[in-house]
C-alpha atoms as a PDB file:
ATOM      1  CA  UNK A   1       9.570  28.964  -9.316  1.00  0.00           C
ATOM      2  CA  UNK A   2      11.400  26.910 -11.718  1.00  0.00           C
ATOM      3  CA  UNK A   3      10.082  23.591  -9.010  1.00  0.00           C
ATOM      4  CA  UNK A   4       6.341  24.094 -10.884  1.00  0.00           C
ATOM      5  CA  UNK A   5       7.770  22.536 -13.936  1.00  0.00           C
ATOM      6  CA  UNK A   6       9.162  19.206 -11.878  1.00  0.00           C
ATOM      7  CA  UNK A   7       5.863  19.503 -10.387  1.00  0.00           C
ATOM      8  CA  UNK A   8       3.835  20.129 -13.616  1.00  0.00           C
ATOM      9  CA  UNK A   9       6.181  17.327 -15.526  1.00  0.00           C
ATOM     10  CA  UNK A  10       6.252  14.772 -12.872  1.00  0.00           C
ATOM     11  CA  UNK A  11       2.771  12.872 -13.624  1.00  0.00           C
ATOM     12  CA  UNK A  12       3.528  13.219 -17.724  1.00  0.00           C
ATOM     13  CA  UNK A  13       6.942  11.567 -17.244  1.00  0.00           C
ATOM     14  CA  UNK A  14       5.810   9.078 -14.970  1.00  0.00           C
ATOM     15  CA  UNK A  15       2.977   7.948 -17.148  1.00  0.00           C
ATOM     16  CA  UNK A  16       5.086   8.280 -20.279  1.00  0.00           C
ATOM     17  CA  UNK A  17       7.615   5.870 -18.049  1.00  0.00           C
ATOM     18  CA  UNK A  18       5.166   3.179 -17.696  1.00  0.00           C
ATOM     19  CA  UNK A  19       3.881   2.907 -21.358  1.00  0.00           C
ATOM     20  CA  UNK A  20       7.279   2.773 -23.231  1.00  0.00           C
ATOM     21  CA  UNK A  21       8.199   0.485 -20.053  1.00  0.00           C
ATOM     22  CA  UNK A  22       5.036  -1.789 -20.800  1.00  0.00           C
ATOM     23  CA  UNK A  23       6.066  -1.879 -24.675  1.00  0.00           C
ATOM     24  CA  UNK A  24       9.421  -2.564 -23.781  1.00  0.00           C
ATOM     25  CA  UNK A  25       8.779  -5.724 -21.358  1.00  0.00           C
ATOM     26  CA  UNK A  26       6.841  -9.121 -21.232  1.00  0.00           C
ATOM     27  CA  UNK A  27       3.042  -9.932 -20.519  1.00  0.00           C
ATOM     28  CA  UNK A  28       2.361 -10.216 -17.084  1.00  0.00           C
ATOM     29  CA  UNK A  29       0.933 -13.469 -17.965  1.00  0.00           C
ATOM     30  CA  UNK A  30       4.470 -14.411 -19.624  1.00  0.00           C
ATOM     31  CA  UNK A  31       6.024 -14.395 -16.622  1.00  0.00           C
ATOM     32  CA  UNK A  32       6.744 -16.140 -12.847  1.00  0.00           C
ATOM     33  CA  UNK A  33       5.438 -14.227 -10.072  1.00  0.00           C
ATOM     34  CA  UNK A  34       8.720 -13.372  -8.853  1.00  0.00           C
ATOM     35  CA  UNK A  35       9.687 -12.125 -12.356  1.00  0.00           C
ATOM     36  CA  UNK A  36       6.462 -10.164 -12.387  1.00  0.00           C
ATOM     37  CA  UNK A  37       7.173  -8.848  -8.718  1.00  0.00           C
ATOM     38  CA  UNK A  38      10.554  -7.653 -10.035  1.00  0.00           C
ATOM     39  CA  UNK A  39       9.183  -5.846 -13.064  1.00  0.00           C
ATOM     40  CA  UNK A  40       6.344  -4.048 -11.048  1.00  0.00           C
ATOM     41  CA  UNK A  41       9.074  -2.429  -8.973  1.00  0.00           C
ATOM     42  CA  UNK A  42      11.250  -1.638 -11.517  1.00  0.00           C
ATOM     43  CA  UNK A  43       8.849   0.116 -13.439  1.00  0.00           C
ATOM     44  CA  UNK A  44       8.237   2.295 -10.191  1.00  0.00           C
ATOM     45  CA  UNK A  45      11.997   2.817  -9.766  1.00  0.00           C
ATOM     46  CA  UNK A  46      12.506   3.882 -13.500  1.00  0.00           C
ATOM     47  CA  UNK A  47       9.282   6.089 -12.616  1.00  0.00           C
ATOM     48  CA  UNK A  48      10.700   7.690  -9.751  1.00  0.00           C
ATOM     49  CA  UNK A  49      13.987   8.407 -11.585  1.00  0.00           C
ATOM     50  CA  UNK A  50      12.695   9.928 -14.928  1.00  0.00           C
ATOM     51  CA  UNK A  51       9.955  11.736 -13.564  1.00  0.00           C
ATOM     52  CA  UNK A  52      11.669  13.412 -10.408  1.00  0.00           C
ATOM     53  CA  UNK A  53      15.371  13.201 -10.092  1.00  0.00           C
ATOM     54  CA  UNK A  54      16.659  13.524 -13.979  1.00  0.00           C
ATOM     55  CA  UNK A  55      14.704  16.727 -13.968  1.00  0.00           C
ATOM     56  CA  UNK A  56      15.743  18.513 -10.599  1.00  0.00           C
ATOM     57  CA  UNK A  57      19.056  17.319 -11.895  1.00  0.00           C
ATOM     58  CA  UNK A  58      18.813  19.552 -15.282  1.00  0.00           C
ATOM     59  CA  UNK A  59      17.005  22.411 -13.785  1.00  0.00           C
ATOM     60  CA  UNK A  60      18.997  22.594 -10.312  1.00  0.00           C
ATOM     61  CA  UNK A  61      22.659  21.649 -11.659  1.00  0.00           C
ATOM     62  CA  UNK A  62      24.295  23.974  -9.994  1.00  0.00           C
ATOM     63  CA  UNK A  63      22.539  23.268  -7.051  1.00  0.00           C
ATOM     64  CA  UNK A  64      24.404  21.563  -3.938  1.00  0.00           C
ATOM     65  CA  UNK A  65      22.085  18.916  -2.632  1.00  0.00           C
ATOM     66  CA  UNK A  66      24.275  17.437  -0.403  1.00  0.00           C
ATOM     67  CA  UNK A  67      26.370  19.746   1.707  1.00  0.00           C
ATOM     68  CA  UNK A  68      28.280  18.858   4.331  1.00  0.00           C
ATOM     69  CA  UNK A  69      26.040  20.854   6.302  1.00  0.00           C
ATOM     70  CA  UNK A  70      23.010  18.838   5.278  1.00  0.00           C
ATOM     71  CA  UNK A  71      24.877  15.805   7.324  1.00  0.00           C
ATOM     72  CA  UNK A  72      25.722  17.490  10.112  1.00  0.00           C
ATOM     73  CA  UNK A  73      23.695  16.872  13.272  1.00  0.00           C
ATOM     74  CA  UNK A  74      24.335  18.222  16.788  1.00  0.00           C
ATOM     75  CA  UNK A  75      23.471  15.497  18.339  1.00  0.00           C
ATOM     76  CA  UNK A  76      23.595  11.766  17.585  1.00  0.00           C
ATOM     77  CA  UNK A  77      20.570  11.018  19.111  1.00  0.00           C
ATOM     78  CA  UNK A  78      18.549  13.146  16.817  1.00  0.00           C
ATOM     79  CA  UNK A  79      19.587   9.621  14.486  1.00  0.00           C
ATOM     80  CA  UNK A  80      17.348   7.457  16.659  1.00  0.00           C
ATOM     81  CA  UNK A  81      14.754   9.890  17.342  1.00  0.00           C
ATOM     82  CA  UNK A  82      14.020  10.414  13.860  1.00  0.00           C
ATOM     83  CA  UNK A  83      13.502   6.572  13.371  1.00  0.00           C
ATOM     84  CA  UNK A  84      11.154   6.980  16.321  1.00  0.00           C
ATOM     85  CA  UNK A  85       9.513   9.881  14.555  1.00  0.00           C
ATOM     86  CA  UNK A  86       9.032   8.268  11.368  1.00  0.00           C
ATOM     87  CA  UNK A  87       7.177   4.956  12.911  1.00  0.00           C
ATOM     88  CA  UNK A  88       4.727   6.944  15.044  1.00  0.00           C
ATOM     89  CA  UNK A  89       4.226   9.037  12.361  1.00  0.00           C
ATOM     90  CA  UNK A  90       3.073   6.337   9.674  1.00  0.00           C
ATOM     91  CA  UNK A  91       0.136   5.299  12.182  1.00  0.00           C
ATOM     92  CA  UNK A  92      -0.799   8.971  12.760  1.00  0.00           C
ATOM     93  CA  UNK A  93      -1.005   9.612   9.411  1.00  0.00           C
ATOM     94  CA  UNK A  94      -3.841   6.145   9.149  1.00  0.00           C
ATOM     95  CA  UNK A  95      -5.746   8.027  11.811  1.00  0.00           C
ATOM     96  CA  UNK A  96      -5.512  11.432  10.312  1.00  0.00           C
ATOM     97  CA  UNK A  97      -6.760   9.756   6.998  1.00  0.00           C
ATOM     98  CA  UNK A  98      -9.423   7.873   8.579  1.00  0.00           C
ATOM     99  CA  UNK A  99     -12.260  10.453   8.010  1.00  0.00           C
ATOM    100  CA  UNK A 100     -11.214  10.998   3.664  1.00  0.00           C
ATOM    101  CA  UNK A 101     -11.100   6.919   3.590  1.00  0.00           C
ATOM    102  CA  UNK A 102     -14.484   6.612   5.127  1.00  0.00           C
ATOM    103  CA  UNK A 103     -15.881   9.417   3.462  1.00  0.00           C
ATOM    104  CA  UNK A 104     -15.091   7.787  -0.292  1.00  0.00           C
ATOM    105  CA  UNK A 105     -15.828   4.475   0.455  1.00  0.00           C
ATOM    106  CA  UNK A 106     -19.613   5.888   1.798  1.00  0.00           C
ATOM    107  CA  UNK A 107     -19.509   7.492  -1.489  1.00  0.00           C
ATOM    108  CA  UNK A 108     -18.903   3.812  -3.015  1.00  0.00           C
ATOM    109  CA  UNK A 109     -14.959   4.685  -3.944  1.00  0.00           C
ATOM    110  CA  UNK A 110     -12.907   1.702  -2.978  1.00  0.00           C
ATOM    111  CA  UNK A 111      -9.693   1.845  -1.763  1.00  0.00           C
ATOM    112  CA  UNK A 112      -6.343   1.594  -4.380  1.00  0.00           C
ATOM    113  CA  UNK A 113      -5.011  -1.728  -5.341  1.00  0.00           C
ATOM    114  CA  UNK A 114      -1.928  -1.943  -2.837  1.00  0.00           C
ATOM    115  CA  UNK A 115       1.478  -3.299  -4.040  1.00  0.00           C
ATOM    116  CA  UNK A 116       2.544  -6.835  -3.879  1.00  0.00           C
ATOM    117  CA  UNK A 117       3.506  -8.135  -1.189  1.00  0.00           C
ATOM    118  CA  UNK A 118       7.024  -9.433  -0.548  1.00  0.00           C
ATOM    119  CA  UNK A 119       7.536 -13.405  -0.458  1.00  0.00           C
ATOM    120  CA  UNK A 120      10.875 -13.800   0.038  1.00  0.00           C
ATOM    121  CA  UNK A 121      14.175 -11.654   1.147  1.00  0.00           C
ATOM    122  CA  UNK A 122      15.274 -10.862  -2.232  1.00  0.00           C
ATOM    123  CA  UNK A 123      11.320  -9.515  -2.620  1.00  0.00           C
ATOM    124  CA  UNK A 124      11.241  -7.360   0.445  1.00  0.00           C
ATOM    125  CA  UNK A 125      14.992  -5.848  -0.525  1.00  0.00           C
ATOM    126  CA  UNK A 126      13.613  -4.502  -3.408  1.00  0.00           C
ATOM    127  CA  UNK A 127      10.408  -3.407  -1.675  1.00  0.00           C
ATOM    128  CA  UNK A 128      12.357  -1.759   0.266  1.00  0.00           C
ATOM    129  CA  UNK A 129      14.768  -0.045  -1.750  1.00  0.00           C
ATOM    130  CA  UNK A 130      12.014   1.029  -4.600  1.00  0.00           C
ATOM    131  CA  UNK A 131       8.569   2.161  -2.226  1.00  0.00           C
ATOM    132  CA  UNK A 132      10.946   3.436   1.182  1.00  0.00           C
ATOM    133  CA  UNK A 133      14.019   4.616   0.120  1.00  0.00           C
ATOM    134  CA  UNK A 134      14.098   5.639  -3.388  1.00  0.00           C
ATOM    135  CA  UNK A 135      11.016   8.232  -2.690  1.00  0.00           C
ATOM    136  CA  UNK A 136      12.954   9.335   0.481  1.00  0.00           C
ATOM    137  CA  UNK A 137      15.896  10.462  -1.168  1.00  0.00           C
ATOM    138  CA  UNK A 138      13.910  12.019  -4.633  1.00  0.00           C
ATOM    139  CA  UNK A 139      11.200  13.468  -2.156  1.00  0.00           C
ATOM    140  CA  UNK A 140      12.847  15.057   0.210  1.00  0.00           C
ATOM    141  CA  UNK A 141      15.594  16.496  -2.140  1.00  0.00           C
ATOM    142  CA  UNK A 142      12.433  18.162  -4.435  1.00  0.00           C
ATOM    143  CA  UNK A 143      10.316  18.723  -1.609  1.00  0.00           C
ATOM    144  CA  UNK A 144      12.253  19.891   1.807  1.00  0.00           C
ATOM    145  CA  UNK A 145      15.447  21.037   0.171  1.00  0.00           C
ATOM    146  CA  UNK A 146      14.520  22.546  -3.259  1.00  0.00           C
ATOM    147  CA  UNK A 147      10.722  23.875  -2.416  1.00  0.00           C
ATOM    148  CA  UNK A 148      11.156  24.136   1.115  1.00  0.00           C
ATOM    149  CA  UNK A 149      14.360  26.419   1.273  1.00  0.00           C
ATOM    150  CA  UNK A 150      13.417  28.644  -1.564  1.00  0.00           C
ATOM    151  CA  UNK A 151       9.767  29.889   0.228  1.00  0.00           C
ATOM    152  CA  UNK A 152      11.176  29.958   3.384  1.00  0.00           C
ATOM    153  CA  UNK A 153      12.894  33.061   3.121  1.00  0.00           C
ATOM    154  CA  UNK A 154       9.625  34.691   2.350  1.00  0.00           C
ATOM    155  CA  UNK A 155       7.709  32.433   5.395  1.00  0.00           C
ATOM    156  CA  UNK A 156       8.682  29.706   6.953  1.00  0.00           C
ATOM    157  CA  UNK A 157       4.784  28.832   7.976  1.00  0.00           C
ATOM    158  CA  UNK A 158       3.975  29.274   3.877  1.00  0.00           C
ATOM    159  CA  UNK A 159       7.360  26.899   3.364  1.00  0.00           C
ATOM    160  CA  UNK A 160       5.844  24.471   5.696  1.00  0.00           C
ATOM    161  CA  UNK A 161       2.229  24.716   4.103  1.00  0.00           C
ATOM    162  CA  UNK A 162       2.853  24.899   0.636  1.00  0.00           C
ATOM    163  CA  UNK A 163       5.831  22.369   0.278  1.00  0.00           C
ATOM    164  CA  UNK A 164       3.383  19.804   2.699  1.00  0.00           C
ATOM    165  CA  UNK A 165       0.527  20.679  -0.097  1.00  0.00           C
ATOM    166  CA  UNK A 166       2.603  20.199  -3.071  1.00  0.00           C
ATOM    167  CA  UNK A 167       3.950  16.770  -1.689  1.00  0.00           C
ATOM    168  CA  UNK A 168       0.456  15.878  -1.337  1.00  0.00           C
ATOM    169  CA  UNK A 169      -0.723  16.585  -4.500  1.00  0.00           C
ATOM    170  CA  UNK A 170       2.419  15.002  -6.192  1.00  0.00           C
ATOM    171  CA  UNK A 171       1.397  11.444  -5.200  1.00  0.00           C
ATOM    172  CA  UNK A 172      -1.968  12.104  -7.256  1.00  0.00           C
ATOM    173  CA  UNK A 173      -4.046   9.953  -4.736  1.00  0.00           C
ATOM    174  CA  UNK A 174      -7.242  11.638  -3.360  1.00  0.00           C
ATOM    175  CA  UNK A 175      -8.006   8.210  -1.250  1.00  0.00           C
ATOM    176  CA  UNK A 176      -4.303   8.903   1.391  1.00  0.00           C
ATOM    177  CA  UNK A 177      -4.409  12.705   0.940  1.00  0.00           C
ATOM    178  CA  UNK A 178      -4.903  13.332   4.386  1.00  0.00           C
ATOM    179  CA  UNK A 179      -1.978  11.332   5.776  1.00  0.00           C
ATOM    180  CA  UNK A 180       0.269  12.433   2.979  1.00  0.00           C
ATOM    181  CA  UNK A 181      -0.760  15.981   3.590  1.00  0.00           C
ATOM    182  CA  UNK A 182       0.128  15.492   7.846  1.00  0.00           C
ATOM    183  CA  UNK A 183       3.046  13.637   7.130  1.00  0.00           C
ATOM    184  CA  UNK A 184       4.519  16.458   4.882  1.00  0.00           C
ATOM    185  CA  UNK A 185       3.511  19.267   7.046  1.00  0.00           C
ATOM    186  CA  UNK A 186       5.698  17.590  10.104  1.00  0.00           C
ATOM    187  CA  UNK A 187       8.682  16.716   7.263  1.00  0.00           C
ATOM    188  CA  UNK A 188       8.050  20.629   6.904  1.00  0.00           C
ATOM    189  CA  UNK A 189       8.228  21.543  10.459  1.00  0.00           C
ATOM    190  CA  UNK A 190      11.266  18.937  11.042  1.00  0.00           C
ATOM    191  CA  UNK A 191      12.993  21.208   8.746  1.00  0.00           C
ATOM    192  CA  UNK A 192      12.023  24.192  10.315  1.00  0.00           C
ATOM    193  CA  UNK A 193      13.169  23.464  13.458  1.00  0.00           C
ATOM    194  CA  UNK A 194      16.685  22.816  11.616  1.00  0.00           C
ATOM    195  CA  UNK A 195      16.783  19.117  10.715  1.00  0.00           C
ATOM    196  CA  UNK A 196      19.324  18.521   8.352  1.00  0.00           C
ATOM    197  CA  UNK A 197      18.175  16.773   5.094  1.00  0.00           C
ATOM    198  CA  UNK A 198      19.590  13.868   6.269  1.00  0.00           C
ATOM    199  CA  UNK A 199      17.273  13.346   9.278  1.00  0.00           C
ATOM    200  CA  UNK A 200      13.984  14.288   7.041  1.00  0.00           C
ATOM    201  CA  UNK A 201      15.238  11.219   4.630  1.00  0.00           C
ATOM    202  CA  UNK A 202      15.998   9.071   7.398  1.00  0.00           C
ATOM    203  CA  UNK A 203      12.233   9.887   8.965  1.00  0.00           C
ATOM    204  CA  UNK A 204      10.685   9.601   5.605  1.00  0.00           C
ATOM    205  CA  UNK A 205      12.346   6.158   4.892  1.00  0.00           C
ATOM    206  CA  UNK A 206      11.071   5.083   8.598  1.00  0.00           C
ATOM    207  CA  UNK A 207       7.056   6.114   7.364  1.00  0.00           C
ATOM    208  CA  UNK A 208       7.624   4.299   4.588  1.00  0.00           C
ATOM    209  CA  UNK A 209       9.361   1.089   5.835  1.00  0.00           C
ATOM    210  CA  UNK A 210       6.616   0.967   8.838  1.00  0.00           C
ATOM    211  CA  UNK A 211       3.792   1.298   6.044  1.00  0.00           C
ATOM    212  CA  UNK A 212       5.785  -1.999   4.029  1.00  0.00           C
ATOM    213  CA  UNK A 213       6.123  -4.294   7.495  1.00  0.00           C
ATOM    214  CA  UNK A 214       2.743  -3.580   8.187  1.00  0.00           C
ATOM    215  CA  UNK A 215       1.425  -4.447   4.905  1.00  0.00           C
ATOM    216  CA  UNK A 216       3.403  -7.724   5.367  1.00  0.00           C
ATOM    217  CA  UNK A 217       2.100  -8.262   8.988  1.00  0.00           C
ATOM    218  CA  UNK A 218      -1.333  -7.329   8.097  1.00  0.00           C
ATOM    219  CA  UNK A 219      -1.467 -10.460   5.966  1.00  0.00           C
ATOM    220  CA  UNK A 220      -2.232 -12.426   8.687  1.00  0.00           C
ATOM    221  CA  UNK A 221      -5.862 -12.708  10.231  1.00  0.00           C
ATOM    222  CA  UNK A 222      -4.996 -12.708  13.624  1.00  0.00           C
ATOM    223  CA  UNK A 223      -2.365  -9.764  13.437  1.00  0.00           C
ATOM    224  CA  UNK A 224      -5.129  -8.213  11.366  1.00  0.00           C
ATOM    225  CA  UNK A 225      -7.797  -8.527  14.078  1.00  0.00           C
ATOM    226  CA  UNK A 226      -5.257  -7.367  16.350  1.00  0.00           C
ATOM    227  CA  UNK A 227      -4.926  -4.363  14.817  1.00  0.00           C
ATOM    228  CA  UNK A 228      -8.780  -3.659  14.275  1.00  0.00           C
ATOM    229  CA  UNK A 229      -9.575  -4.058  17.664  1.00  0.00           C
ATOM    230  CA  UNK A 230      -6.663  -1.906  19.175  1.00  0.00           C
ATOM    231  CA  UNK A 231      -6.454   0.785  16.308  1.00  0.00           C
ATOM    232  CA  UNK A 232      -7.777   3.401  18.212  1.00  0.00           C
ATOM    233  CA  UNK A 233      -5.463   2.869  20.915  1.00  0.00           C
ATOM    234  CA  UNK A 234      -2.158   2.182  18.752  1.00  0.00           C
ATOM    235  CA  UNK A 235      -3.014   6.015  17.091  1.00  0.00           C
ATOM    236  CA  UNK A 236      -3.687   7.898  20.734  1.00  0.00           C
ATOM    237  CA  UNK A 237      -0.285   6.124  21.972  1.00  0.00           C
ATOM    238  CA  UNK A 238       1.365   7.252  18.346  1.00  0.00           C
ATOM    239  CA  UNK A 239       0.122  10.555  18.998  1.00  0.00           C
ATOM    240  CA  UNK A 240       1.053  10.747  22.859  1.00  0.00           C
ATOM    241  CA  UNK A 241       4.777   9.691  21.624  1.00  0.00           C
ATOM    242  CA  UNK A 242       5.075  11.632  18.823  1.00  0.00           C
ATOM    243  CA  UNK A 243       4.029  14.933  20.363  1.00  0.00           C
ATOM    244  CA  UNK A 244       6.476  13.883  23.622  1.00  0.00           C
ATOM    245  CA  UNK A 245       9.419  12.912  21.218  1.00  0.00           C
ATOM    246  CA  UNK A 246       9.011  16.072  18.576  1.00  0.00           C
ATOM    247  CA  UNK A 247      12.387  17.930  19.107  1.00  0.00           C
ATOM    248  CA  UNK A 248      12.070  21.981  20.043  1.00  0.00           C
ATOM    249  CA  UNK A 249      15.131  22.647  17.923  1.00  0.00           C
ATOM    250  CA  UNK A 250      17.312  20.609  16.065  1.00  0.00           C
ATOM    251  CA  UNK A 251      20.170  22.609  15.124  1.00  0.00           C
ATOM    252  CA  UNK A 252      21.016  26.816  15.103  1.00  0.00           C
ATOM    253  CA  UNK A 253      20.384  28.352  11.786  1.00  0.00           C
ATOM    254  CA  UNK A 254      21.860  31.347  10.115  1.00  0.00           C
ATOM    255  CA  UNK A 255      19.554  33.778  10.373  1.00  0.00           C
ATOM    256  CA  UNK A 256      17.181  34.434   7.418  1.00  0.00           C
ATOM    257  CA  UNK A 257      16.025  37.682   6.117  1.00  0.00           C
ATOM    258  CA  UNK A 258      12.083  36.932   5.674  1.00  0.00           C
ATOM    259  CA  UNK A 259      10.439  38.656   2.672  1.00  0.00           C
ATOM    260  CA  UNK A 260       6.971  39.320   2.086  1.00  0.00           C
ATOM    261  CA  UNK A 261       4.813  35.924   1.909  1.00  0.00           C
ATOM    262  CA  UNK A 262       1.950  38.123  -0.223  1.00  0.00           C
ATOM    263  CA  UNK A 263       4.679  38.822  -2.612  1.00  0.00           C
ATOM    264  CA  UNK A 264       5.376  34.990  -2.697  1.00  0.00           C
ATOM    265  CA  UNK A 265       1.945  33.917  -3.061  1.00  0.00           C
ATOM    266  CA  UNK A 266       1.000  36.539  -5.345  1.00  0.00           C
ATOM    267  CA  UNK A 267       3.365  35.139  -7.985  1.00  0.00           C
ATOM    268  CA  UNK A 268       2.369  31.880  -7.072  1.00  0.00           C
ATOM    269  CA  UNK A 269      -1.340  32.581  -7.486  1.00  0.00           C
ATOM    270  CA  UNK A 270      -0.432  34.479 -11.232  1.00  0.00           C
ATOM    271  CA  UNK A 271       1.687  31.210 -12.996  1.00  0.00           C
ATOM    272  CA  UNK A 272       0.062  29.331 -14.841  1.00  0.00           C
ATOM    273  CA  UNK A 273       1.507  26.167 -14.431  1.00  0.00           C
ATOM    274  CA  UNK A 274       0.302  26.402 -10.477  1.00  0.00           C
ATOM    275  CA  UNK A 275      -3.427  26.330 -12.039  1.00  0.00           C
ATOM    276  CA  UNK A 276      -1.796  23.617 -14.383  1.00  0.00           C
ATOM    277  CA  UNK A 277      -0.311  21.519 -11.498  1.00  0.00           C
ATOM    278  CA  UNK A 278      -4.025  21.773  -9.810  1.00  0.00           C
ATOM    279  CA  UNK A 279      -5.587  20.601 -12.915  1.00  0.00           C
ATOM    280  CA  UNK A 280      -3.494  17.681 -13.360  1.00  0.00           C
ATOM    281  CA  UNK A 281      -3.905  16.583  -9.388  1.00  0.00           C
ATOM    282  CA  UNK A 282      -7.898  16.483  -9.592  1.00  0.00           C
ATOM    283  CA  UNK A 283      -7.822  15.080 -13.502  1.00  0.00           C
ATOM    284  CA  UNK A 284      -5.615  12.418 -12.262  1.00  0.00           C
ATOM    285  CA  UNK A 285      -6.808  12.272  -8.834  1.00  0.00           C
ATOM    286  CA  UNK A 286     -10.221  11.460  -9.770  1.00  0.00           C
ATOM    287  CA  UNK A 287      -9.802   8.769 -11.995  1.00  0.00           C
ATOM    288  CA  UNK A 288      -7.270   7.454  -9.864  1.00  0.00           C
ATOM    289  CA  UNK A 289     -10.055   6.556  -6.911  1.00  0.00           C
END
């Protein structure tokens, strides 16, 4: 369970990241808005970095993320239909969040500050590459390939529920729990029905490039009214779609000798750092909304 100390060290590095990063740079107030677009996502790159791929790199060295298995899919349409599955997903995961949102804000919790918005194509490049891609890769290389595969020989339905729970928790943000939560369980089940890593990335990239153009769309009052007034008809259609274009099986899988799930969960349940890791998700959590 060596994955509880990424998960356990993850929050510490990133917030050690952002103070030596804030001693390191400028004032805000110092510089342009571009410059201080540019900062703000390179401080979330360098966060990203530090804080999850530097240490699956020294605890998993000898660990082969990339395969040539992991890009090897039977069909080339599984390509395009992950795409498709990452859009529809983004807007199912709004609608599966709806009732956590509305919940805090009746509580008087308002929602996070989102990030700046992109001006100009040099902006919305490195929106891109720091908030869609960057977690893809990190994410699904910690989350579907490292946590996933190593409880899934125990239980794939505990691989599926545990590594969805874990990537929840490791974005430390009560407010978009629920969609995080949904969003990792079908990432989960992707990979159970044998998506190689390499489609999971690509439909993780897809949520989060749908959740950046519709931040920039959103901008707009009439594409925002838009939106309010047909909401509930853009998730039931995202739903419809998703369900319809969900793929039975993906590719066939050497066969895996399950082991006990209680045996997995009992360890689980007796380290430590598990209790740790839930500490640090409702410390941060909390002050976070």
């Amino acid at each position: 369970m060596r994955y509880l100390i990424i998960l356990v060290c993850t929050p510490i590095l990133q917030y050690g990241t952002a103070q030596l990063f804030r001693y390191i740079t400028p004032e805000s107030a110092m510089l342009t808005k571009t410059g201080a677009f540019l900062m703000q996502y390179i401080k979330i790159f360098l966060q990203q970095f530090v804080s999850v791929c530097i240490p699956v790199l020294i605890l998993f060295r000898k660990k082969k993320y990339f395969p040539r298995d992991e890009f090897t899919v039977a069909k080339p349409g599984y390509y395009f239909r992950c795409i498709w599955l990452g859009f529809l997903l983004q807007f199912i995961g709004i609608a599966v969040n709806l009732p956590i949102s509305v919940a805090l804000q009746t509580f008087g919790f308002s929602p996070p500050s989102s990030l700046s918005v992109a001006k100009n194509a040099l902006q919305f490049m490195m929106q891109t590459l720091v908030v869609c891609l960057t977690p893809a890769v990190f994410e699904e290389v910690l989350f579907r390939r490292i946590i996933f595969d190593s409880i899934r020989k125990y239980s794939v339905k505990t691989a599926i529920f545990l590594s969805a729970l874990f990537f929840a928790m490791a974005h430390l943000d009560f407010y978009n729990f629920g969609a995080t939560f949904f969003i990792g369980l079908m990432l989960g089940l992707l990979r159970a029905k044998g998506a190689p890593l390499i489609l999971c990335v690509i439909t993780h990239f897809f949520v989060n490039f749908t959740a950046s153009i519709l931040n920039l769309l959103l901008q707009h009052d009439f594409i925002a009214s838009l939106f309010s007034q047909y909401s509930v008809l853009l998730y039931i259609l995202a739903a419809v779609f998703f369900m319809l274009s969900f793929p039975k099986k993906m590719a066939s899988e050497n066969e895996i000798v399950h082991q006990s799930a209680e045996s997995y969960l009992k360890k689980l349940f007796c380290h430590p750092l598990f209790y740790l890791y839930i500490t640090i998700f409702f410390i941060i959590g909390v002050k976070n909304i």
